[in-house]
N, C-alpha and C. Protein backbone atom coordinates (compact mmCIF):
# COMPACT_ATOMS: atom_id res chain seq x y z
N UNK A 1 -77.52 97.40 88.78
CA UNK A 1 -78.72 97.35 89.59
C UNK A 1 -79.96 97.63 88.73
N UNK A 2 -79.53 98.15 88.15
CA UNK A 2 -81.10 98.99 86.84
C UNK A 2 -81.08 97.40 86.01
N UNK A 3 -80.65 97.24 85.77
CA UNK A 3 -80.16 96.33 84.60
C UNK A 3 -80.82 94.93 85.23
N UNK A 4 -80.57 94.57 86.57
CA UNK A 4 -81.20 93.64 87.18
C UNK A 4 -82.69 93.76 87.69
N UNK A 5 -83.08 94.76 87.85
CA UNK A 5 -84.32 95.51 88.19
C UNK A 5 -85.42 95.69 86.65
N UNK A 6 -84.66 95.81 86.07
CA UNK A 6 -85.55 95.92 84.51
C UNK A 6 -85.86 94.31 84.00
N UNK A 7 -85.07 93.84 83.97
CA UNK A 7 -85.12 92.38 83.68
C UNK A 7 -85.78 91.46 84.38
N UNK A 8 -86.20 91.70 85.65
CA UNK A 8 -87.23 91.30 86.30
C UNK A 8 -88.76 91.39 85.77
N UNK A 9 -88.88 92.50 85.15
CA UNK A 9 -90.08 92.82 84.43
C UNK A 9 -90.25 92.26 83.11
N UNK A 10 -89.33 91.71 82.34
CA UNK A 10 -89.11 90.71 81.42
C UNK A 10 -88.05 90.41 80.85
N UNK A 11 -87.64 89.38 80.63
CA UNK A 11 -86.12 88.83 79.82
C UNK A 11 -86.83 88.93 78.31
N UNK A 12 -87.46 89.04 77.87
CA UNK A 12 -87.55 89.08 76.35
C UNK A 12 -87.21 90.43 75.81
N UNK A 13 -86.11 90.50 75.30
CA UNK A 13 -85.83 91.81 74.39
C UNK A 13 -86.57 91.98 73.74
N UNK A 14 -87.37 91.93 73.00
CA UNK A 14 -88.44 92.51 72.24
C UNK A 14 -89.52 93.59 72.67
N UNK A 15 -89.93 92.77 73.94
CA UNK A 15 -90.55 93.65 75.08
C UNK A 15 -89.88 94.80 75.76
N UNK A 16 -88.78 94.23 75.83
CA UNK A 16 -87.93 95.51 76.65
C UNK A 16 -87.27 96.45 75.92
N UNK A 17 -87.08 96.61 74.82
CA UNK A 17 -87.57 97.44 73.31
C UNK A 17 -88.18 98.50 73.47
N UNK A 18 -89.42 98.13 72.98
CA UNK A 18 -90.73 98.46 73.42
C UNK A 18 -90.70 99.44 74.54
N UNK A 19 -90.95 98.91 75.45
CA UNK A 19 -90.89 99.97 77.01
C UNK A 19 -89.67 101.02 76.84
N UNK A 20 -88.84 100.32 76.50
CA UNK A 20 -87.33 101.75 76.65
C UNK A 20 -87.83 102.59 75.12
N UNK A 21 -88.30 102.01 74.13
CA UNK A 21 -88.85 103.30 73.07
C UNK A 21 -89.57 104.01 73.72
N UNK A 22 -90.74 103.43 74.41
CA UNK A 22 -92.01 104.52 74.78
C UNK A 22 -91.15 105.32 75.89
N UNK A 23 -90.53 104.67 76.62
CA UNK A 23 -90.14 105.71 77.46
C UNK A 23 -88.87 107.00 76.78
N UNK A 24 -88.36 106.82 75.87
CA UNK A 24 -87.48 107.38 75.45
C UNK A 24 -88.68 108.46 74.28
N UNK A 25 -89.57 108.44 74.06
CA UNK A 25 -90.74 108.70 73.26
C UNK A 25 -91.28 109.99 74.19
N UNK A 26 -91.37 109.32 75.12
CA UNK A 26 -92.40 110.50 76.52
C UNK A 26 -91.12 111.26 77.08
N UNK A 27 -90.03 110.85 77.05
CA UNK A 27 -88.60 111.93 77.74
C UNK A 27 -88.07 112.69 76.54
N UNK A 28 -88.44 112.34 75.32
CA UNK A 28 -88.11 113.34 74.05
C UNK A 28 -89.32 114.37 74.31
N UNK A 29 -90.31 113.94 74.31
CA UNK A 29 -91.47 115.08 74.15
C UNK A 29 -91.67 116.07 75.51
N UNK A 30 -90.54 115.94 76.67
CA UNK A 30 -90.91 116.64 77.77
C UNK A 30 -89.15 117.45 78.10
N UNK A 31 -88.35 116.65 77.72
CA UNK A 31 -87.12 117.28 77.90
C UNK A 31 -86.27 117.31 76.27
N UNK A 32 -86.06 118.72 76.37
CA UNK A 32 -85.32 118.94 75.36
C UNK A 32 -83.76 117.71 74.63
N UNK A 33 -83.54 117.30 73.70
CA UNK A 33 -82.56 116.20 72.83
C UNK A 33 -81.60 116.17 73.59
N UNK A 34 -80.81 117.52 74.08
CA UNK A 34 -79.29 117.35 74.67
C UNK A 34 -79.27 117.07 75.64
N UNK A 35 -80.26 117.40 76.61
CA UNK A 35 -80.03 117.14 78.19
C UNK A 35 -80.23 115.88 78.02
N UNK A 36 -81.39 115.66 77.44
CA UNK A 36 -82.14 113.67 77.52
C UNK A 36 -80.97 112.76 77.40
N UNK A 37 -79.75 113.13 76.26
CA UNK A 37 -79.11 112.31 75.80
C UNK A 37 -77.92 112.01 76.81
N UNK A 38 -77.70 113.58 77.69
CA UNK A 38 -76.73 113.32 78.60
C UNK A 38 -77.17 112.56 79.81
N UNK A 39 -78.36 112.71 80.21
CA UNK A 39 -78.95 112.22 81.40
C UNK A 39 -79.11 110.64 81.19
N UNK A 40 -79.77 110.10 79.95
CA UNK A 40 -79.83 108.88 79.70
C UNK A 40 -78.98 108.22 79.21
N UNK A 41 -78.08 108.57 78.66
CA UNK A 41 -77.37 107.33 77.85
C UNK A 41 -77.01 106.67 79.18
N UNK A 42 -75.54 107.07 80.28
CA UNK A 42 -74.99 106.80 81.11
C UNK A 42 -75.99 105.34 81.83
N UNK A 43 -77.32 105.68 81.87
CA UNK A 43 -78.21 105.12 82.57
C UNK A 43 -78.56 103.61 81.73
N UNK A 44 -78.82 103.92 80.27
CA UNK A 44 -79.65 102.92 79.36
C UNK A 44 -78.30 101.92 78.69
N UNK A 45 -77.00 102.76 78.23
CA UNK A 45 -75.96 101.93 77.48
C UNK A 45 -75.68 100.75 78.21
N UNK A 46 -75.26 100.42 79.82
CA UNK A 46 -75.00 99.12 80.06
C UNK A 46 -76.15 98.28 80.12
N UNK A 47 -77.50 98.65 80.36
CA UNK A 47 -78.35 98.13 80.09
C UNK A 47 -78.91 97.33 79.05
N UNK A 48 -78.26 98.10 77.46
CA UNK A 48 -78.66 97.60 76.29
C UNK A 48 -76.95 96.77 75.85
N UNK A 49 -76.51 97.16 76.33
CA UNK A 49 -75.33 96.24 76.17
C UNK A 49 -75.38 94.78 76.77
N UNK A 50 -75.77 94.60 77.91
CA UNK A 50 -76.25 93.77 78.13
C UNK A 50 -77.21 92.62 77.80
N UNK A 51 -77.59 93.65 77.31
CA UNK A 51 -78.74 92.73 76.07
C UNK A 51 -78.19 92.35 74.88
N UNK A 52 -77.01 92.51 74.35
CA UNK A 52 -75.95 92.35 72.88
C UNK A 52 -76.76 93.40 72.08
N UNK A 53 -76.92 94.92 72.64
CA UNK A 53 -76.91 95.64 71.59
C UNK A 53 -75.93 96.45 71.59
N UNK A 54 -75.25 96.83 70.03
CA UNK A 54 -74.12 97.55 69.63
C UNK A 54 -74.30 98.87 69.74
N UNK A 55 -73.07 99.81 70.86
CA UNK A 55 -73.89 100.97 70.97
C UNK A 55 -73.65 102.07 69.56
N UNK A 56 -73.68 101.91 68.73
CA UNK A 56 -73.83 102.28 67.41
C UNK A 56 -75.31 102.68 67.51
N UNK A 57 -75.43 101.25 67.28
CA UNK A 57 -77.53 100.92 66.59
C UNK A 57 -77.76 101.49 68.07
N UNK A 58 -77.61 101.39 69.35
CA UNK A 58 -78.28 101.98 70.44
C UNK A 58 -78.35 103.55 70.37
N UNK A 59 -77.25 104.17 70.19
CA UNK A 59 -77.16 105.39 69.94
C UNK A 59 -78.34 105.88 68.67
N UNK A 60 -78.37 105.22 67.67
CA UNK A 60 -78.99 105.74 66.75
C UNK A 60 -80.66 105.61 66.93
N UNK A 61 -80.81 104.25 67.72
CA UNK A 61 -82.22 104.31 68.19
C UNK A 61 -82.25 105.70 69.42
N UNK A 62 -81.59 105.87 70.10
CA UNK A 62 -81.85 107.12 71.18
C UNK A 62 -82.38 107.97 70.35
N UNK A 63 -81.25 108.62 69.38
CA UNK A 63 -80.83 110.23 68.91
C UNK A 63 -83.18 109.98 68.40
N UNK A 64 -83.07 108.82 67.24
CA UNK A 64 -83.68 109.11 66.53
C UNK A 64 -85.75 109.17 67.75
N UNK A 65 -85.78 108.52 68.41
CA UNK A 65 -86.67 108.69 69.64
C UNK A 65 -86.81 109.83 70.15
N UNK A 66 -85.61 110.90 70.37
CA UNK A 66 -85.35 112.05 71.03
C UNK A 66 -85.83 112.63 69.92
N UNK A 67 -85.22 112.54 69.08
CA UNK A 67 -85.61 113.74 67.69
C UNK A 67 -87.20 114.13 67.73
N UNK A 68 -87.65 112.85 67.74
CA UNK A 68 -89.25 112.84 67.30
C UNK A 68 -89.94 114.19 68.31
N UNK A 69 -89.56 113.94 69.70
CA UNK A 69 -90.01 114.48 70.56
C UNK A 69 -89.80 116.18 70.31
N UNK A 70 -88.45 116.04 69.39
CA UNK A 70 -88.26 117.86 69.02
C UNK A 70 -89.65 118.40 68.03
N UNK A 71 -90.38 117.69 67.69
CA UNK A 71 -91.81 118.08 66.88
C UNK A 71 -92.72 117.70 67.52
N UNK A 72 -93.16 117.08 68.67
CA UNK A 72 -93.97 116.84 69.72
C UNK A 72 -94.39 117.90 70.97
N UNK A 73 -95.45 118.34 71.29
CA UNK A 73 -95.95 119.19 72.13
C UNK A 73 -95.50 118.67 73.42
N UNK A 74 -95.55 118.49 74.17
CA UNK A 74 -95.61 120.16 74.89
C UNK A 74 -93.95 120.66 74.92
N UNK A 75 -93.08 120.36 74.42
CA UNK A 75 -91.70 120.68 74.25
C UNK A 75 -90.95 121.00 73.29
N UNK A 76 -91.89 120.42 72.17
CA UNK A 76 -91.56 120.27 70.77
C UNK A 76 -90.68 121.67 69.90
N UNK A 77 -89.15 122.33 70.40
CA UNK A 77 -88.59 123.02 70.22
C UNK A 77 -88.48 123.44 68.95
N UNK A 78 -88.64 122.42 67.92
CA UNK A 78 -88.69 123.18 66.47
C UNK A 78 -89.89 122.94 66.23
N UNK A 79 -90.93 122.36 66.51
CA UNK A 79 -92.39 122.28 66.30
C UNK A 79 -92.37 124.49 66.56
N UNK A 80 -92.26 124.47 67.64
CA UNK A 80 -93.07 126.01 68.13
C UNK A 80 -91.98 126.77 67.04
N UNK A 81 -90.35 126.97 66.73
CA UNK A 81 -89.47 127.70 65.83
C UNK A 81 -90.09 127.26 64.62
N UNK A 82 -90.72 126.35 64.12
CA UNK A 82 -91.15 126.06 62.77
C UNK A 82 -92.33 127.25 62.54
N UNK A 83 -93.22 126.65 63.55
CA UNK A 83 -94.76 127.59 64.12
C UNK A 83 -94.34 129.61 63.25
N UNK A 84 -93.39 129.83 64.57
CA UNK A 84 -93.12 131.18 64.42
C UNK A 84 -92.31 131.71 63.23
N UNK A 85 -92.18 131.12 62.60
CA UNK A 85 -91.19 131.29 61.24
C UNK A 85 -92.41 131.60 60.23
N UNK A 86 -93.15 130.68 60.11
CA UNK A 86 -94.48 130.89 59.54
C UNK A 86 -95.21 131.81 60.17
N UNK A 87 -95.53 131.43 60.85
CA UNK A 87 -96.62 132.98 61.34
C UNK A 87 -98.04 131.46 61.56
N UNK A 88 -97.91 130.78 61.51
CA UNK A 88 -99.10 129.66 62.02
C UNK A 88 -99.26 129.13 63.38
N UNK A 89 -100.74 129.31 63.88
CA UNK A 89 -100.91 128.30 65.21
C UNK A 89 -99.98 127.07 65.50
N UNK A 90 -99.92 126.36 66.46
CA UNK A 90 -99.40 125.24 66.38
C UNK A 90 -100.61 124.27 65.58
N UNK A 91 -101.82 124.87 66.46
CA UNK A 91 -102.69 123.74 65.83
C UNK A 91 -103.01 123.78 64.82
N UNK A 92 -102.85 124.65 63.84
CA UNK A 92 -103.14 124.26 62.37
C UNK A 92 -102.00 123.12 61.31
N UNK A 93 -100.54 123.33 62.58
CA UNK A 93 -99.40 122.55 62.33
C UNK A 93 -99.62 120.96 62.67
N UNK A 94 -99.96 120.91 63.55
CA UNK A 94 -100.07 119.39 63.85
C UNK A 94 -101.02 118.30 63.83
N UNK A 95 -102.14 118.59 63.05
CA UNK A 95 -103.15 117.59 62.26
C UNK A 95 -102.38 117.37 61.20
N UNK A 96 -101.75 118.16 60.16
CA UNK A 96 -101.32 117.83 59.30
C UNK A 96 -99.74 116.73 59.15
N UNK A 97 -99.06 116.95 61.13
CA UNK A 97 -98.16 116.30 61.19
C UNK A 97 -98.32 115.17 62.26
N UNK A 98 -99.62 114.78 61.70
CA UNK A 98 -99.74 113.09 62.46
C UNK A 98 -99.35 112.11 61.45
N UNK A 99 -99.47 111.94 60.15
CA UNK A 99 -99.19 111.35 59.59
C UNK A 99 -97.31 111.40 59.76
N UNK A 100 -96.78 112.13 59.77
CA UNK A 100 -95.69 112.41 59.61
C UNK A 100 -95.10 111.90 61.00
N UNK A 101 -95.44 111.70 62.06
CA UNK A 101 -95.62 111.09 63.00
C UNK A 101 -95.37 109.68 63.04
N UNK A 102 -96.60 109.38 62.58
CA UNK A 102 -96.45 108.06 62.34
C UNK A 102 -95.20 107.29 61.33
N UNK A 103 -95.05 108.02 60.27
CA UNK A 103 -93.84 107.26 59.56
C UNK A 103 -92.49 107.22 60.42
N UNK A 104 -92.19 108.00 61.30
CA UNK A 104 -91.29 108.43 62.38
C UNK A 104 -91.37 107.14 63.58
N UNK A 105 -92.79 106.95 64.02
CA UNK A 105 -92.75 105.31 64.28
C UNK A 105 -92.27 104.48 63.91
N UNK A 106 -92.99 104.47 62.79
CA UNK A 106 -92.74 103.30 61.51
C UNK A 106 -91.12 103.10 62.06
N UNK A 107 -90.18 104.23 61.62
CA UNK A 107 -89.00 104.25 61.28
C UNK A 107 -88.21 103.74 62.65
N UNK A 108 -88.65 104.42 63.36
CA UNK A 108 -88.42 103.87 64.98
C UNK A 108 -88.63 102.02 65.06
N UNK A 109 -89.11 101.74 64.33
CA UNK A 109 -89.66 99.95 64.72
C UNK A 109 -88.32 99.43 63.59
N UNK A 110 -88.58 100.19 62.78
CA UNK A 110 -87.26 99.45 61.50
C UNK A 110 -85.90 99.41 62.90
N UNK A 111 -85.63 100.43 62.75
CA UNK A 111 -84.32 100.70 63.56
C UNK A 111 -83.97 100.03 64.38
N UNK A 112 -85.02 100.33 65.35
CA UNK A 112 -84.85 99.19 66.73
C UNK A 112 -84.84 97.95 66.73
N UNK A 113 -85.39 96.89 65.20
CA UNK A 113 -85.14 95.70 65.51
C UNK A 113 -85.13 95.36 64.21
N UNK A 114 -84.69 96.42 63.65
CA UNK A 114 -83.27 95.63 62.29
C UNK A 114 -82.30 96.09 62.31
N UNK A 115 -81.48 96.03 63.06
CA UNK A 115 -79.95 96.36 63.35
C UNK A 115 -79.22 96.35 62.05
N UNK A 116 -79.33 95.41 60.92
CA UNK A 116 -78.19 95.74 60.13
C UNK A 116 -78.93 97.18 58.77
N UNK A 117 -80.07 97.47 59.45
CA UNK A 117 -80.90 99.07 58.25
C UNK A 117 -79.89 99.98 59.06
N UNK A 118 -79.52 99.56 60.47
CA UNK A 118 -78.42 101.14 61.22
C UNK A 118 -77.01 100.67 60.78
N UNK A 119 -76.48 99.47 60.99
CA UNK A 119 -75.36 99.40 60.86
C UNK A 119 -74.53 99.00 59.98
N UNK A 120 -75.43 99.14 58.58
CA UNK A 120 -74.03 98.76 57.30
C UNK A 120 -73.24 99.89 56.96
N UNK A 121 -73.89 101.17 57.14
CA UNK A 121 -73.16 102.24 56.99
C UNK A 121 -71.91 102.39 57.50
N UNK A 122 -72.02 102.21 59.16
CA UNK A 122 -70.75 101.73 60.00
C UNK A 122 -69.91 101.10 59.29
N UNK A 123 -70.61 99.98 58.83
CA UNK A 123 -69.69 98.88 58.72
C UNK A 123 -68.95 98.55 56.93
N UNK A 124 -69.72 99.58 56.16
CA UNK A 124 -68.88 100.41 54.97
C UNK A 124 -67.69 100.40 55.21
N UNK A 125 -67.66 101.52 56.10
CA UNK A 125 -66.54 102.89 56.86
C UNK A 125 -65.78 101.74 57.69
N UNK A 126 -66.20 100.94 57.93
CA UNK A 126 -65.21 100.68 59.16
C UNK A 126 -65.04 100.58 60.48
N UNK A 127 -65.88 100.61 60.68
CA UNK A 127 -66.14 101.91 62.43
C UNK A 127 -66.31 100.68 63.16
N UNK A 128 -67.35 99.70 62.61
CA UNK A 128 -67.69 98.29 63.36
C UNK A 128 -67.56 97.14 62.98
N UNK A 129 -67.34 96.02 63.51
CA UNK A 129 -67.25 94.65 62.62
C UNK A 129 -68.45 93.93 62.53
């Protein structure tokens, strides 16, 4: 039903990319990595399967979306344990980690739509064909 309901809003995977990063972007930065991952996968895997993505590279686009959000305000769990380890504001922490930010994008766009930068490693080992 999700799956038919999303696809209404566009059949171009590229687009629908896009929207499931940002949204996986704004649910990293508000709910902590483990819950997000239990709450969403169940929801997003037949969805992206559907689309012929391998849940390998799906998984690895999640984890790495969620991660970001662990250095993102207002939730940002090792952003504030980084903070207090130092003895620094947040805000003196996070001008300096926009740039760092951004390559985390960057890396997010590789991932999500170059499948074989996630999956030769797999496919070293074995794990996938």
């Amino acid at each position: 039903m999700l799956s038919q309901t999303v696809f209404t809003i566009t059949e171009n995977k590229f687009i629908l990319l896009i929207i499931i990063n940002i949204f996986l972007l704004i649910v990293g930065c508000l709910i902590d990595l483990t819950p997000a991952v239990i709450m969403l996968t169940p929801v997003l895997l037949p969805l992206m399967q559907k689309m012929g993505m391998n849940i390998v590279h799906f998984g690895a686009m999640v984890v790495i979306n969620l991660c970001i959000g662990l250095i993102t305000p207002p939730v940002g769990t090792s952003l504030f344990v980084g903070c207090r380890i130092a003895k620094l504001p947040i805000t003196a922490v996070v001008r300096p980690l926009l740039p760092l930010l951004a390559i985390e994008i960057a890396v997010v766009a590789f991932v999500t739509y170059w499948p074989p930068l996630t999956m030769w490693l797999p496919r070293v080992f074995g794990f996938v064909r």
